[in-house]
Protein backbone atom coordinates (compact mmCIF):
# COMPACT_ATOMS: atom_id res chain seq x y z
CA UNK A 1 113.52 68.94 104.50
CA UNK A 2 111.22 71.70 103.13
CA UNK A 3 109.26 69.72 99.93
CA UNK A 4 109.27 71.08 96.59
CA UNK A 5 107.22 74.03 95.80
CA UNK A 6 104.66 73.70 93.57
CA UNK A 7 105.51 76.47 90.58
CA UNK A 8 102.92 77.98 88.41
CA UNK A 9 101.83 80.97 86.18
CA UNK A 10 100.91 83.64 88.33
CA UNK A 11 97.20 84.62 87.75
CA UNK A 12 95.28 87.53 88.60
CA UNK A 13 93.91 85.91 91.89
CA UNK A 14 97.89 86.03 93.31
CA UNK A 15 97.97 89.86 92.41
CA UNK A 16 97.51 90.64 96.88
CA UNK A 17 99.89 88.40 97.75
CA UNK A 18 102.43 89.24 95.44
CA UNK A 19 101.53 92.86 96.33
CA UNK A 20 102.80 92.12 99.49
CA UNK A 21 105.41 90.54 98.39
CA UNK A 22 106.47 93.35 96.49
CA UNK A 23 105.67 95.95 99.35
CA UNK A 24 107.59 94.41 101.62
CA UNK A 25 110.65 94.49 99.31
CA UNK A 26 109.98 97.63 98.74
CA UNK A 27 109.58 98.95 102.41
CA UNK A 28 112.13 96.36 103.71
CA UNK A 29 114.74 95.64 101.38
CA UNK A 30 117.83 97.05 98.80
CA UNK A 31 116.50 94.11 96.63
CA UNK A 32 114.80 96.41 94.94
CA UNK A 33 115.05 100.62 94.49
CA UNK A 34 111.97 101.55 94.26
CA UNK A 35 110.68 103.44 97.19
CA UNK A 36 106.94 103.53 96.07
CA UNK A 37 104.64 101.28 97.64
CA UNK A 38 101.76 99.91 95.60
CA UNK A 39 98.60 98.59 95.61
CA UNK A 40 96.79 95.84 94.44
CA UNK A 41 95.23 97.08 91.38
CA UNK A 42 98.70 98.21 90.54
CA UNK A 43 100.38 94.57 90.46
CA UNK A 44 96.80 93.24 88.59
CA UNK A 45 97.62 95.93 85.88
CA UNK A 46 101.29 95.12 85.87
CA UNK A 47 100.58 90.58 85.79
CA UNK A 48 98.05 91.94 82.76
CA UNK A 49 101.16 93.64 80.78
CA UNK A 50 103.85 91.29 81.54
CA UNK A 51 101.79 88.06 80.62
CA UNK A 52 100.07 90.20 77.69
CA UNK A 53 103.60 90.80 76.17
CA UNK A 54 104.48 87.19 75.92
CA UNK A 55 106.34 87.87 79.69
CA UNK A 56 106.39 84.53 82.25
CA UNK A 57 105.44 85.22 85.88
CA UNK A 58 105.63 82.46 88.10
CA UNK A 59 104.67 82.02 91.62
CA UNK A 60 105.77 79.29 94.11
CA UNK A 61 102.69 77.82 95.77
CA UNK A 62 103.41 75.77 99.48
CA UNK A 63 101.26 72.37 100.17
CA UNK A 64 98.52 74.73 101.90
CA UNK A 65 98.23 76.64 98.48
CA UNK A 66 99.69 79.66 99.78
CA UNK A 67 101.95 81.56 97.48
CA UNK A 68 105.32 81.75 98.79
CA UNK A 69 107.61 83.96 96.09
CA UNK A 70 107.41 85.15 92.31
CA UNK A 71 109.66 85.40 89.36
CA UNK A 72 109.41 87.23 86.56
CA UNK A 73 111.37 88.36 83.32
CA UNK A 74 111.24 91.27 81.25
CA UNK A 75 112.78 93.57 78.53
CA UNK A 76 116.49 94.60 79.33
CA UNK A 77 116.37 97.54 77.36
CA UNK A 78 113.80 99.12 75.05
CA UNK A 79 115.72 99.06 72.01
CA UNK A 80 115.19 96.35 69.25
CA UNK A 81 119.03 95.46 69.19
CA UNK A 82 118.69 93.86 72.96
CA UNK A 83 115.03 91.92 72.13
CA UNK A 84 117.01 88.50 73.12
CA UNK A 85 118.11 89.83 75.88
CA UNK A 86 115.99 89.74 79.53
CA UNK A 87 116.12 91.23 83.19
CA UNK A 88 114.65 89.07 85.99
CA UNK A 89 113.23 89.46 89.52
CA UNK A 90 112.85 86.99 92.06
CA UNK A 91 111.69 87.64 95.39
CA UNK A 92 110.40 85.28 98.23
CA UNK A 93 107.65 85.86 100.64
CA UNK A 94 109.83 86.70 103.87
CA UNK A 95 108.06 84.02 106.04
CA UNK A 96 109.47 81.70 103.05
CA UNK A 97 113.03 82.82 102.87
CA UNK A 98 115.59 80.72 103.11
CA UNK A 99 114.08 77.33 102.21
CA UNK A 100 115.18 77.12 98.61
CA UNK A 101 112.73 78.60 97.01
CA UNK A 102 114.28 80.90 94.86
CA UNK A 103 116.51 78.34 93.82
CA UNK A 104 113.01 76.51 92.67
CA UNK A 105 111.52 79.64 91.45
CA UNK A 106 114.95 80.36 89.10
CA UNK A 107 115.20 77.01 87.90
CA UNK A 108 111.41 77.19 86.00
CA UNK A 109 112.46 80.71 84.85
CA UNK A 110 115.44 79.72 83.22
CA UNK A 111 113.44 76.60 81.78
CA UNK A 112 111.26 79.30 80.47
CA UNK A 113 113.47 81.38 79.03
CA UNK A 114 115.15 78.50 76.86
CA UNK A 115 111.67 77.56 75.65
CA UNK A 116 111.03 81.27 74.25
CA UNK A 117 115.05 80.76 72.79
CA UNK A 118 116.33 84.11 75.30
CA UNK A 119 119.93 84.30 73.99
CA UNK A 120 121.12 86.16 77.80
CA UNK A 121 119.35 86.43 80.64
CA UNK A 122 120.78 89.40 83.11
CA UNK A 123 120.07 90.18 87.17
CA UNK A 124 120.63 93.39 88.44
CA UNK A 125 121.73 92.67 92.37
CA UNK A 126 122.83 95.51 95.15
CA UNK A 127 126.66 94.42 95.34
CA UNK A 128 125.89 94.06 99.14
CA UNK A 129 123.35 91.10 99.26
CA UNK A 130 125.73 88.49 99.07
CA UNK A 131 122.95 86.27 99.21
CA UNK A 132 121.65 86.85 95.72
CA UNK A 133 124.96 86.91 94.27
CA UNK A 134 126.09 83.57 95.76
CA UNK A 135 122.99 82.02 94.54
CA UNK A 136 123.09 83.69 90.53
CA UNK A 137 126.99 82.41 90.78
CA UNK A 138 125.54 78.69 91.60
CA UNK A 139 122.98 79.05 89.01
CA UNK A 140 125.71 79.53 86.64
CA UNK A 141 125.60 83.07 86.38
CA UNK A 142 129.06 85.33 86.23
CA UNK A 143 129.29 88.53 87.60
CA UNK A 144 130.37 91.61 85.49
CA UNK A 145 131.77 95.00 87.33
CA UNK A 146 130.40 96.38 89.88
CA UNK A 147 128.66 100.31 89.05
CA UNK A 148 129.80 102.43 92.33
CA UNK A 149 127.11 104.48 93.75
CA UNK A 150 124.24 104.20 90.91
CA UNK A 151 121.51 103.96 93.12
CA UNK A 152 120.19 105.50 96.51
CA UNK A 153 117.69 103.78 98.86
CA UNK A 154 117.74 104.59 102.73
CA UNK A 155 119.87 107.24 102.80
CA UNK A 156 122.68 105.83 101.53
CA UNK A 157 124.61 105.23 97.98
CA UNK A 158 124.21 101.43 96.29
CA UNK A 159 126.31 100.02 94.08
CA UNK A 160 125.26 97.65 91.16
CA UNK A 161 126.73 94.48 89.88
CA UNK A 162 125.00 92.81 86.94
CA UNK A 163 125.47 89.06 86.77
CA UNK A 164 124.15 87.40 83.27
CA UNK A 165 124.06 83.95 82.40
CA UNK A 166 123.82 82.53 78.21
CA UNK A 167 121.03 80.43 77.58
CA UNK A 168 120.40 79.68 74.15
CA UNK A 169 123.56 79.74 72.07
């Protein structure tokens, strides 16, 4: 059995590997639909914002202190009238997948997100990774409809589902 992750604020010193992270998601993956890849400077400048506006990012470290996956949330929507309201990402290094460590990386999010008193916490998935949606649905999560065709990556139409979960009543 894999052992616990260690789980920690992500600092500026994880900004390359969670570049790659991201990159590879990006290159690799529907998990996310953006198609641009970035560099490092790019992730430094976005860690600086997130943290800066009161934003977690957490990183899942291994026993060699490598850093294995990140999690993050943010805004839902720029309007005042959703402020208690948050999107998250989670992604896992893809040497890392499949051990759990998302499931580790969620659980200190959502721990997180009670502390700063998030009222709903939302996850945008692609309605094909089945993955992602089995593990929001053990996490408690609950799927709403599913948007037909709202995105494009690879040549081909997406669809959307947004799962949310309540946190703080």
């Amino acid at each position: 059995m894999t052992p616990a992750p260690i789980i920690r604020p992500a600092t500026l010193a994880d900004a390359e590997t969670i570049t790659e992270i991201y990159n590879h998601a990006v290159a690799h993956t529907t998990a996310i639909w953006n198609e641009t890849i970035v560099d490092v400077q790019n992730r430094k400048d976005w860690i600086t914002e997130r943290q800066g506006a009161g934003f977690p990012i957490l990183v899942s470290e291994n026993a060699e202190g490598h850093v294995t996956g990140y999690a993050t949330y943010g805004p839902w929507r720029p309007h005042e009238g959703y402020r208690h309201t948050v999107e998250h990402s989670v992604y896992v290094h893809p040497d890392h997948q499949r051990l759990g460590l998302g499931r580790h990386l969620m659980h200190a999010l959502l721990t997180k997100a009670e502390e700063a008193k998030v009222h709903i916490m939302i996850a945008g998935i692609d309605a094909s990774n089945e993955g992602s949606i089995r593990l929001h649905e053990q996490l408690g999560f609950q799927a709403s409809a599913p948007l037909p065709e709202v995105g494009t990556k690879f040549g081909r139409w997406l669809d959307l589902v947004f799962m949310w979960k309540k946190i703080e009543g």
